[in-house]
Protein backbone atom coordinates (compact mmCIF):
# COMPACT_ATOMS: atom_id res chain seq x y z
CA UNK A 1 84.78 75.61 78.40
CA UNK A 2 83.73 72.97 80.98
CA UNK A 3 82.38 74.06 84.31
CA UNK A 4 84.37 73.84 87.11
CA UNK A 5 83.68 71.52 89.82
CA UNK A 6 80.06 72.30 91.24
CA UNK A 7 80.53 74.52 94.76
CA UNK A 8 76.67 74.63 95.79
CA UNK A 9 75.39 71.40 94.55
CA UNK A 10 75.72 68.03 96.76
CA UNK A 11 76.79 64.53 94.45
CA UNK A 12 73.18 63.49 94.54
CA UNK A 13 71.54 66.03 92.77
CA UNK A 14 75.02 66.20 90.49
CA UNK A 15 73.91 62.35 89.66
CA UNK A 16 69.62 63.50 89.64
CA UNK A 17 71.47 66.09 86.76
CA UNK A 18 73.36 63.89 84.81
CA UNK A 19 70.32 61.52 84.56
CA UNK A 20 68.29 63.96 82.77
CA UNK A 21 71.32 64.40 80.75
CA UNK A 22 70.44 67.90 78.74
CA UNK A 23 67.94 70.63 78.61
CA UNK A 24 67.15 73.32 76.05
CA UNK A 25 65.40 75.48 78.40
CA UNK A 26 65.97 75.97 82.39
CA UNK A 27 63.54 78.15 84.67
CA UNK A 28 65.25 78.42 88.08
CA UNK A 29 63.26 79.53 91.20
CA UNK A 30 65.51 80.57 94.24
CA UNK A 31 63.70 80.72 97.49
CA UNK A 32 63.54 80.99 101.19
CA UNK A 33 60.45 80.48 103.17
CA UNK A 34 58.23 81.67 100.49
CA UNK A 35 55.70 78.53 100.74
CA UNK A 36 52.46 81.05 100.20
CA UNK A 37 53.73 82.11 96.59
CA UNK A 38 55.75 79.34 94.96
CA UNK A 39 53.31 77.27 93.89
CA UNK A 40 51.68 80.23 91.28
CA UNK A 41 55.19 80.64 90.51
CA UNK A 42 56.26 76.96 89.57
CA UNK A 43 52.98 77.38 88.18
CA UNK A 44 53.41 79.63 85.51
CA UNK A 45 57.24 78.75 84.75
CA UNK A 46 56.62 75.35 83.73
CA UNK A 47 53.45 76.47 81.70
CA UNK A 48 55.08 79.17 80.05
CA UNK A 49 57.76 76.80 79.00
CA UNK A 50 55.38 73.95 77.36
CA UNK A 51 53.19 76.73 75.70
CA UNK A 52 55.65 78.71 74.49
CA UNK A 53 58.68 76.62 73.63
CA UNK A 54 56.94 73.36 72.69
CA UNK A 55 59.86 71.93 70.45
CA UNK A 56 62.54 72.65 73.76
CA UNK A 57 63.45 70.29 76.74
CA UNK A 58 62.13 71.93 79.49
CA UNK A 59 63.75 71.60 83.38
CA UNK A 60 62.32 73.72 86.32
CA UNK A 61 64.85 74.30 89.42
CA UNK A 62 63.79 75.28 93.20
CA UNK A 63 67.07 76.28 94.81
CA UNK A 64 66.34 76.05 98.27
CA UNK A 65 67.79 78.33 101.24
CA UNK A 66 66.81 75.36 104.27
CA UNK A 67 62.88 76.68 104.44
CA UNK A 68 61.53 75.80 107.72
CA UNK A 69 57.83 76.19 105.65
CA UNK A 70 57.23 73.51 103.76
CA UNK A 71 58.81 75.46 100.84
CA UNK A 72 60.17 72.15 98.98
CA UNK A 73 57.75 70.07 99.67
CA UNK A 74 55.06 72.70 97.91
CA UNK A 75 57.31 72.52 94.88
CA UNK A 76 57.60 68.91 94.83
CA UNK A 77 53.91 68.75 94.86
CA UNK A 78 52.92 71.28 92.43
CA UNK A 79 51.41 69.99 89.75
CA UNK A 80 53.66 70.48 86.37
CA UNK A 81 52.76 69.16 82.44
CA UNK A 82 54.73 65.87 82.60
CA UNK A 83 57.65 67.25 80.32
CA UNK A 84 58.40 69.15 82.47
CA UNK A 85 61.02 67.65 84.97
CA UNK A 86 61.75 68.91 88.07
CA UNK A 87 64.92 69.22 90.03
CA UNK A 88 64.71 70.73 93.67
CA UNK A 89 67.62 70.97 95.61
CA UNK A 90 68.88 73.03 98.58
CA UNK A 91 72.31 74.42 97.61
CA UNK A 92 75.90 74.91 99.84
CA UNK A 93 77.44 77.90 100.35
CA UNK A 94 76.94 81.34 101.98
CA UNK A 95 73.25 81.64 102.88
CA UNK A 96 71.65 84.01 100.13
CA UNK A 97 69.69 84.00 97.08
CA UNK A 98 73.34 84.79 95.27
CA UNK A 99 74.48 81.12 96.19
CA UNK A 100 71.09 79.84 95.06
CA UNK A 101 71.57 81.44 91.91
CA UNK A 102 75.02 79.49 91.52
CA UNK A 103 73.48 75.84 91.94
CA UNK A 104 70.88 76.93 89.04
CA UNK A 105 73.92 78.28 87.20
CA UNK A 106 75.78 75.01 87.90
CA UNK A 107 72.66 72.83 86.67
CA UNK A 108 72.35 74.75 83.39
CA UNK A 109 75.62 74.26 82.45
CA UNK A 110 75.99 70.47 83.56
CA UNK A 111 72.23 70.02 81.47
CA UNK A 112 73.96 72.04 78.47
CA UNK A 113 70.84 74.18 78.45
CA UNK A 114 70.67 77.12 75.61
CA UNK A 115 67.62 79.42 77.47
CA UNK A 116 67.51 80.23 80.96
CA UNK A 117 65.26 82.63 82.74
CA UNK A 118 65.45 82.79 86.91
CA UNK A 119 62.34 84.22 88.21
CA UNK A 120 61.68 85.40 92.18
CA UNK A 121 59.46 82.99 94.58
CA UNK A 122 57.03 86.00 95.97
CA UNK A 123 56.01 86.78 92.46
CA UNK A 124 52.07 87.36 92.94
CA UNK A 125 51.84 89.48 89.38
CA UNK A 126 53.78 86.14 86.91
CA UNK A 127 51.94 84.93 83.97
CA UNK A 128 53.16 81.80 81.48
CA UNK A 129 54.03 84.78 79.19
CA UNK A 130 57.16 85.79 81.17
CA UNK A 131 58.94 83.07 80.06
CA UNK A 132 58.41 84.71 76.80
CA UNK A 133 59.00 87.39 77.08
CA UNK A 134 62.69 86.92 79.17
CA UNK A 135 63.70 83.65 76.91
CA UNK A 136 62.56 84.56 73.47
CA UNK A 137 65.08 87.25 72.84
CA UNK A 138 67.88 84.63 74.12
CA UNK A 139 66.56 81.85 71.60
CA UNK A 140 64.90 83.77 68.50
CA UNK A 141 67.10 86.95 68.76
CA UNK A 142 70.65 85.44 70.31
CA UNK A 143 70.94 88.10 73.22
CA UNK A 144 73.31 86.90 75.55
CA UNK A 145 70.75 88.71 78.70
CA UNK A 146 67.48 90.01 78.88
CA UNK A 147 66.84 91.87 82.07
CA UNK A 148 63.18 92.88 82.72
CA UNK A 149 61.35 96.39 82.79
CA UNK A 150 58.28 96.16 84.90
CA UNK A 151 55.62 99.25 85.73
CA UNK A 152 56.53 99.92 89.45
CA UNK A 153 54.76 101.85 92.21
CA UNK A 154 56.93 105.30 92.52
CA UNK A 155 57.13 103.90 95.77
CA UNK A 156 58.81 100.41 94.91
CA UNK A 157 62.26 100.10 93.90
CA UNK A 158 64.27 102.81 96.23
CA UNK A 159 67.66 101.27 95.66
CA UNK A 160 67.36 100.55 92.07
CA UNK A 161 65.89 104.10 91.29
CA UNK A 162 68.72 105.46 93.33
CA UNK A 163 71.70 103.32 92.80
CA UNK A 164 71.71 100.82 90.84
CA UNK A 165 69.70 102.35 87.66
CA UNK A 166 72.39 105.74 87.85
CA UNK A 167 75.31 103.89 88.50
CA UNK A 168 74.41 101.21 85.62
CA UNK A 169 73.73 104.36 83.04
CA UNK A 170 76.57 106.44 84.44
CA UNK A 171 79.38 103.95 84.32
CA UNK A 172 78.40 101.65 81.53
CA UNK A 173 76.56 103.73 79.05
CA UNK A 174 73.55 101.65 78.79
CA UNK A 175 69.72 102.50 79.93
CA UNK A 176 68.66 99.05 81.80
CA UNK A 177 65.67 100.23 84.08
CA UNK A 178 65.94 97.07 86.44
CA UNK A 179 69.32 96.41 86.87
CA UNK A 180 68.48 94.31 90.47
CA UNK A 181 64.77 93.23 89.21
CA UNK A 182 65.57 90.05 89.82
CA UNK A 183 63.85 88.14 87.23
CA UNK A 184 66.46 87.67 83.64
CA UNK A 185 66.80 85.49 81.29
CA UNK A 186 70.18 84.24 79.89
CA UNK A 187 72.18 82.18 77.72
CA UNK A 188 73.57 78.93 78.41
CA UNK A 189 77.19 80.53 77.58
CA UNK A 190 76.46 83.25 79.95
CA UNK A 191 75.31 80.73 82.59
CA UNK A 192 78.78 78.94 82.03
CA UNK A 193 80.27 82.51 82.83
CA UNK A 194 78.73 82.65 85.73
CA UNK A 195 79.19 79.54 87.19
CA UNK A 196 82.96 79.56 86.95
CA UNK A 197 83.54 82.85 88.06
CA UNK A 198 85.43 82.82 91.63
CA UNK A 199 83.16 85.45 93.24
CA UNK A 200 80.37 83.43 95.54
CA UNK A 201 82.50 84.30 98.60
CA UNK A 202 81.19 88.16 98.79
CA UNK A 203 78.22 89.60 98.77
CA UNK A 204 77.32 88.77 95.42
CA UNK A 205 76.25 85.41 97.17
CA UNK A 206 73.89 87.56 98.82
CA UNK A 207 71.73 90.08 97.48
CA UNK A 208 74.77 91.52 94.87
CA UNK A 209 74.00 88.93 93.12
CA UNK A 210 71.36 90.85 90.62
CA UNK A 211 73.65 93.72 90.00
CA UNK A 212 77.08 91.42 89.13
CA UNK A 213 75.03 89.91 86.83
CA UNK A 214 73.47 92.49 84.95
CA UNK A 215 76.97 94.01 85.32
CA UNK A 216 79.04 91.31 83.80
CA UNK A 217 76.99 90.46 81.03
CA UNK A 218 77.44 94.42 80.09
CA UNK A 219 81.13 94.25 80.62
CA UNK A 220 81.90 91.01 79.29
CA UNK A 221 80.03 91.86 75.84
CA UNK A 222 77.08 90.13 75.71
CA UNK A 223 74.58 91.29 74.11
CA UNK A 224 72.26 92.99 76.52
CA UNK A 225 68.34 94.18 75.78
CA UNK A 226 65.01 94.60 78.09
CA UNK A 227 61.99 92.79 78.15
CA UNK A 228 58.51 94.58 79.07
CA UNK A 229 57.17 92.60 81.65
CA UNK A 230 54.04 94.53 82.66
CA UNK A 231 52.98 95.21 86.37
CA UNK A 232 55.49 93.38 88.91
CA UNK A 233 53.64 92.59 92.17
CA UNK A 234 55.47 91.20 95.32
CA UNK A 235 55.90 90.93 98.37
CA UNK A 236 57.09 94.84 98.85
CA UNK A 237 59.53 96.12 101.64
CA UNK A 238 59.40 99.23 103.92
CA UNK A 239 63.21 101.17 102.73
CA UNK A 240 63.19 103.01 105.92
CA UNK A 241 63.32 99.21 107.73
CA UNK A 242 63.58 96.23 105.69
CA UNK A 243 66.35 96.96 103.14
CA UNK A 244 69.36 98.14 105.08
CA UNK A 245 71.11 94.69 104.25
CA UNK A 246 70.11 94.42 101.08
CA UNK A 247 71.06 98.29 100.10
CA UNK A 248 74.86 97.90 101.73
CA UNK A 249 75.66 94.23 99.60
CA UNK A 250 74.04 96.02 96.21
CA UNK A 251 76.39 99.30 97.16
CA UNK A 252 79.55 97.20 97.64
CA UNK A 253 79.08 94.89 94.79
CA UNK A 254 78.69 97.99 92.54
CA UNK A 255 82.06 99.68 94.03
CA UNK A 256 83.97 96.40 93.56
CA UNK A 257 82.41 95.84 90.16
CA UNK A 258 84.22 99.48 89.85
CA UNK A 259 87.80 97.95 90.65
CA UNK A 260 87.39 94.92 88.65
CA UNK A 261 85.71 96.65 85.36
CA UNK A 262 87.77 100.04 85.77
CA UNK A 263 89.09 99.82 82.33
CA UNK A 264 85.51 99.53 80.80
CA UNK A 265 83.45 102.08 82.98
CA UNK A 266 86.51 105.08 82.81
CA UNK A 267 86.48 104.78 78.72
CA UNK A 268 82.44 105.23 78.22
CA UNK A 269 80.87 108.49 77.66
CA UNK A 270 77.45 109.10 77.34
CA UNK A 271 74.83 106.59 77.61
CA UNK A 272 72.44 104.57 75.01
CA UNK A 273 68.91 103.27 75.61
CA UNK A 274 69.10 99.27 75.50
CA UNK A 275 66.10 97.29 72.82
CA UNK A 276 63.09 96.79 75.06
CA UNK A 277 60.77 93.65 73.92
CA UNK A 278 57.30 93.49 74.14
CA UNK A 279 54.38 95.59 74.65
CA UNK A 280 54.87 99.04 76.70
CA UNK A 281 52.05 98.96 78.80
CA UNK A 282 50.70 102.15 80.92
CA UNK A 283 48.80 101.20 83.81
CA UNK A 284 48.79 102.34 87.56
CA UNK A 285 50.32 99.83 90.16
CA UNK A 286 49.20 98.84 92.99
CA UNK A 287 50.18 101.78 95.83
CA UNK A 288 53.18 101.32 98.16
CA UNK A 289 53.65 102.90 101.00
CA UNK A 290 57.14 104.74 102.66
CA UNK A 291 57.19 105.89 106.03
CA UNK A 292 58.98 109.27 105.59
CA UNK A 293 59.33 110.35 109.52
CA UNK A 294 61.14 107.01 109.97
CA UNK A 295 63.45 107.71 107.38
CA UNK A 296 64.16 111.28 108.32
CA UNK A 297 65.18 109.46 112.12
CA UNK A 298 67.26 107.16 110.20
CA UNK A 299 68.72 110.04 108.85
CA UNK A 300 69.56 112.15 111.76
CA UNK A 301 70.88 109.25 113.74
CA UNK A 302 73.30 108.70 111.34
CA UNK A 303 74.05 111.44 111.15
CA UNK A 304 75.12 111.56 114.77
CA UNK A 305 76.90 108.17 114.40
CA UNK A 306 78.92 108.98 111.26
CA UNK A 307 79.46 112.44 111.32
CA UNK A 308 83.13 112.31 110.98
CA UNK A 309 83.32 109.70 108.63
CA UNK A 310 80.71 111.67 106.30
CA UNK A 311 83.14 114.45 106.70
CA UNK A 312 86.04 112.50 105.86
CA UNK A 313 84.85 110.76 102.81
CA UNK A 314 82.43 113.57 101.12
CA UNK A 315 84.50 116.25 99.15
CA UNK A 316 84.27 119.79 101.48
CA UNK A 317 81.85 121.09 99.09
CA UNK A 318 79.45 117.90 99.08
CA UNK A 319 79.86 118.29 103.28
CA UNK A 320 78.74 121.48 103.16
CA UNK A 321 75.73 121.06 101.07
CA UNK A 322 74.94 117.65 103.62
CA UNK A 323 75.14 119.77 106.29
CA UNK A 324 72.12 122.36 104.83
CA UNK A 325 70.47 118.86 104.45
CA UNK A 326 70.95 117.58 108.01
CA UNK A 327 69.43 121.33 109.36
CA UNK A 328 66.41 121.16 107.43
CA UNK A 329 66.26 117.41 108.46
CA UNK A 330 66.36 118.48 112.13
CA UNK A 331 63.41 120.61 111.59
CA UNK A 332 61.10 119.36 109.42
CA UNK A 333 57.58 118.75 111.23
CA UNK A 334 55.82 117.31 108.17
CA UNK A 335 57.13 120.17 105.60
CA UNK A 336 60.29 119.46 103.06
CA UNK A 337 63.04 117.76 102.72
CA UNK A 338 65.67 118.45 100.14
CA UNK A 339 68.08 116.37 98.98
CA UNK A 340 68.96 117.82 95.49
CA UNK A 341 70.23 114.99 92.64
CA UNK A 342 73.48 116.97 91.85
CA UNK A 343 74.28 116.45 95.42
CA UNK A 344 73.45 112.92 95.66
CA UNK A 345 75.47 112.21 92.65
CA UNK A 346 78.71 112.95 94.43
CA UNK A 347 77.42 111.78 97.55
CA UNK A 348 77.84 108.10 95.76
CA UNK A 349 80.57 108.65 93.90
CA UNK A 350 82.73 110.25 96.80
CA UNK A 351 81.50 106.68 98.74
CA UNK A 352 82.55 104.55 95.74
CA UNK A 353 85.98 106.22 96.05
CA UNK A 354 86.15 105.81 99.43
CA UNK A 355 85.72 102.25 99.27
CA UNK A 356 87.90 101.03 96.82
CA UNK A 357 90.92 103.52 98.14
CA UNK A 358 90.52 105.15 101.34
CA UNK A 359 92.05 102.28 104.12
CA UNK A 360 91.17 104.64 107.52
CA UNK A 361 87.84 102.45 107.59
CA UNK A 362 86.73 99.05 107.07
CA UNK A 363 84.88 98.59 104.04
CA UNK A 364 81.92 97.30 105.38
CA UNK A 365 81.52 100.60 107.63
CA UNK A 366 81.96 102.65 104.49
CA UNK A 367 78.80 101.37 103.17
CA UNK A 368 76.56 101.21 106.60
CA UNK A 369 77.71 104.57 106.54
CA UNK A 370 75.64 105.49 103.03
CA UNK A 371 72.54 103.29 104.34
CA UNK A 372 71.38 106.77 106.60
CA UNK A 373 72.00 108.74 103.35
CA UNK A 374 70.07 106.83 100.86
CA UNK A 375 67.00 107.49 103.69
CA UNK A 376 67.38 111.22 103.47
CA UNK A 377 67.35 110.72 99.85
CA UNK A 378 64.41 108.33 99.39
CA UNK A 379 62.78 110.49 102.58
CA UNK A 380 63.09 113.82 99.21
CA UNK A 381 62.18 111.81 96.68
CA UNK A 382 59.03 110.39 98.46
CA UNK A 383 57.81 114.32 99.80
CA UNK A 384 59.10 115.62 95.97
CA UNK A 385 56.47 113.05 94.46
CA UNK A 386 54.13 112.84 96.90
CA UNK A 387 51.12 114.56 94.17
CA UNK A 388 52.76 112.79 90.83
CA UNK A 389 51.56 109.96 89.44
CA UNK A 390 53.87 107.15 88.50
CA UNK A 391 54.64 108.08 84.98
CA UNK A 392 55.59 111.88 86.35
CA UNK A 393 58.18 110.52 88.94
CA UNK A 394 59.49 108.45 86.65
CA UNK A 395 60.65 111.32 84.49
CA UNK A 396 62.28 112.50 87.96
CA UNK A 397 64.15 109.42 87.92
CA UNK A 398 65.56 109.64 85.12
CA UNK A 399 66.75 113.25 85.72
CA UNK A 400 68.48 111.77 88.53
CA UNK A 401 70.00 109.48 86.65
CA UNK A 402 71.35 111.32 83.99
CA UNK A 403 72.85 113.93 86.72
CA UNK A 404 74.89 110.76 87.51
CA UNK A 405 75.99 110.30 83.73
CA UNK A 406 76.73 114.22 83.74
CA UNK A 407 78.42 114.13 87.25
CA UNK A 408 80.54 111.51 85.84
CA UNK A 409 83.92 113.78 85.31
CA UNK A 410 83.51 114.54 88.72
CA UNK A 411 84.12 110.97 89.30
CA UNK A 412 86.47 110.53 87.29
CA UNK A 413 88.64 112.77 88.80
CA UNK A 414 88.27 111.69 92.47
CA UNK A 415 88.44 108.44 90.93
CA UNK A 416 92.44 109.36 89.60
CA UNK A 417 93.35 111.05 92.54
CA UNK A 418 92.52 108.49 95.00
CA UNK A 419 94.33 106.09 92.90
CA UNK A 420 97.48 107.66 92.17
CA UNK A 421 97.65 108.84 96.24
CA UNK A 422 96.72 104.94 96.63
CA UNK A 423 100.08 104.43 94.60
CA UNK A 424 101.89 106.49 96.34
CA UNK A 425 101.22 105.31 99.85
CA UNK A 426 102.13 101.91 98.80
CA UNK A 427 105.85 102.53 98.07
């Protein structure tokens, strides 16, 4: 299947493309202002793609977002073995790293290439050997994706440990630890996939973009395993103030995902670990730090400001079990702070309903409307942890995910109703 015409790329770097003419194996780098930690990263990609794929073309992409830092001139500068060649380019489209991720799609498919692996710019903890490890199983093993599992603070990773990882297990049966980690690698074919899919309008052209793509390859059928990736080290945000944006577009590309794939996600039962390659490692990250009283404010304002929405969306029974939540919210003075994984569970699900059928509220609302939610839950899972070491809360994660995956009749059901009132209305 030929691509489509190119949406994010302008005619000059379409004619930079075609002059190169193919590539075996792509490394894209989206970025935005991240001149202090590009260079380690171009770095290491074009190294690990000369050491460890010697007999392959290699090509190394910078989409740019517009830095005002110097960003692309850093790349063009760095220092690469002279195989390597180099294609930086900003990109059209909605700003976000989900449109920079379509000009690298575009440029893999116009170069042909059979590997691809997109790495993060603020990647302090990449080696050469990540290249490996996220395009070997793509050219020696014919996976389709490879999505990586790092060793995380307990700390880092609030919306994958409480969305993204559950919902991914729940829904579509398979175990893939970083969903959103933003670093895969991929097959040319699935690179084509992307690239001619009509969905870089949403907020999959934002910060969706790691989810729909871990999503689709799942859904689509390609064949999907992990690669170890040892300690991931960036540049780390607060939940309780930095990841509001980021949390709503990951939520409603999930609950679209849910209307697009319903047939797929409403037939699975259970769920399956996914092949991890590599070495399991077990070392201690560095620490990360949550501000717990700001997300318990969070909370309680929210709680002020969506009150009747929470009540409108959350099944009675969920709203009454919030409500035991909000009271001990509104009193806690450094104690505890419960917010139980059954609960949280339907919490999401009742919101993922909500969005795809309920029309009293703007979509966009329904999700800022979770954002004070996920607080109170991070704020439990922060005080519940506070004396475990990594490897302990992780087990805790995963007992919140499977509640998900055992919750998931309870979905189902809401799911059915909502639809078939949906239906109904419509007549």
């Amino acid at each position: 299947m030929p691509l489509a015409e190119c949406r994010a790329l302008d005619e000059e770097i379409v004619e930079r493309v075609r002059e190169i003419g193919e590539a075996d194996i792509l490394v894209g780098i989206p970025s935005f202002r991240n001149a202090d930690t590009i260079a380690h990263v171009v770095k290491a990609a074009a190294e690990g793609m000369v050491r460890y794929f010697p007999d392959l073309r290699p090509v190394l992409v910078n989409s740019d977002g517009g830095s005002t830092d110097r960003t692309r001139e850093v790349v063009l500068d760095t220092p690469v073995p002279p195989q390597v060649e180099k294609v930086v380019t900003p990109y059209r489209g909605l700003p976000g790293k989900g449109s920079a991720f379509l000009a690298i799609f575009e440029i893999a498919s116009l170069l042909r290439a059979k590997v691809c692996v997109v790495v993060d710019s603020d990647l302090r903890s990449i080696t050469p050997e990540w290249i490996r490890l996220l395009g070997e199983p793509v050219w020696r093993h014919s996976y389709g994706f490879v999505a990586p599992s790092y060793i995380r603070h307990k700390y880092d990773g609030t919306i994958t440990n409480n969305l993204a990882y559950p919902m991914t297990q729940a829904l579509y049966g398979r175990r893939i630890r970083q969903p959103i980690g933003g670093d895969f690698g991929f097959s040319g074919a699935l690179a084509l996939t992307y690239a001619n899919m009509e969905v870089f309008n949403t907020d999959i052209a934002k910060f969706g973009i790691d989810i729909w793509m871990t999503t689709t390859a799942l859904a689509e059928g390609f064949r999907v395993c992990q690669a170890s990736m040892g300690v991931k080290i960036h540049n780390v945000k607060d939940p309780g103030s930095d990841l509001g944006s980021m949390f709503t577009q990951v939520a409603s590309t999930i609950f679209a995902l849910m209307r697009e794939y319903e047939v797929k996600w409403m037939g699975v039962q259970g769920s399956m670990p996914t092949r991890v390659f590599g070495e399991l490692k077990q070392v201690e990250p560095e620490p990360v730090g949550i501000n717990v009283e700001n997300l318990i404010d969070h909370f309680l304002v929210g709680f002020i400001e969506y009150e009747e929405m929470w009540r409108r969306i959350l099944d009675p029974s969920t709203y009454r079990e919030l409500l035991e939540v909000v009271k001990e919210a509104e009193g806690w003075e450094g104690g505890s702070l419960s917010y139980p994984d059954q609960l949280w569970a339907r919490t999401v699900y009742d919101f993922a309903v909500a969005w795809n059928f309920l029309k009293e509220y703007p979509r966009p609302d329904i999700v800022e409307a979770l954002v004070p939610l996920y607080c109170a839950r991070t704020a439990s899972f922060r005080l519940r942890t506070e004396h475990l070491d990594t490897l302990e809360a992780e087990q805790l994660v995963q007992q919140g995910a499977d509640e998900f995956e055992l919750l998931k009749p309870y979905l189902l059901d809401r799911w059915r109703r909502a639809r078939q009132l949906a239906f109904r209305s419509s007549w």
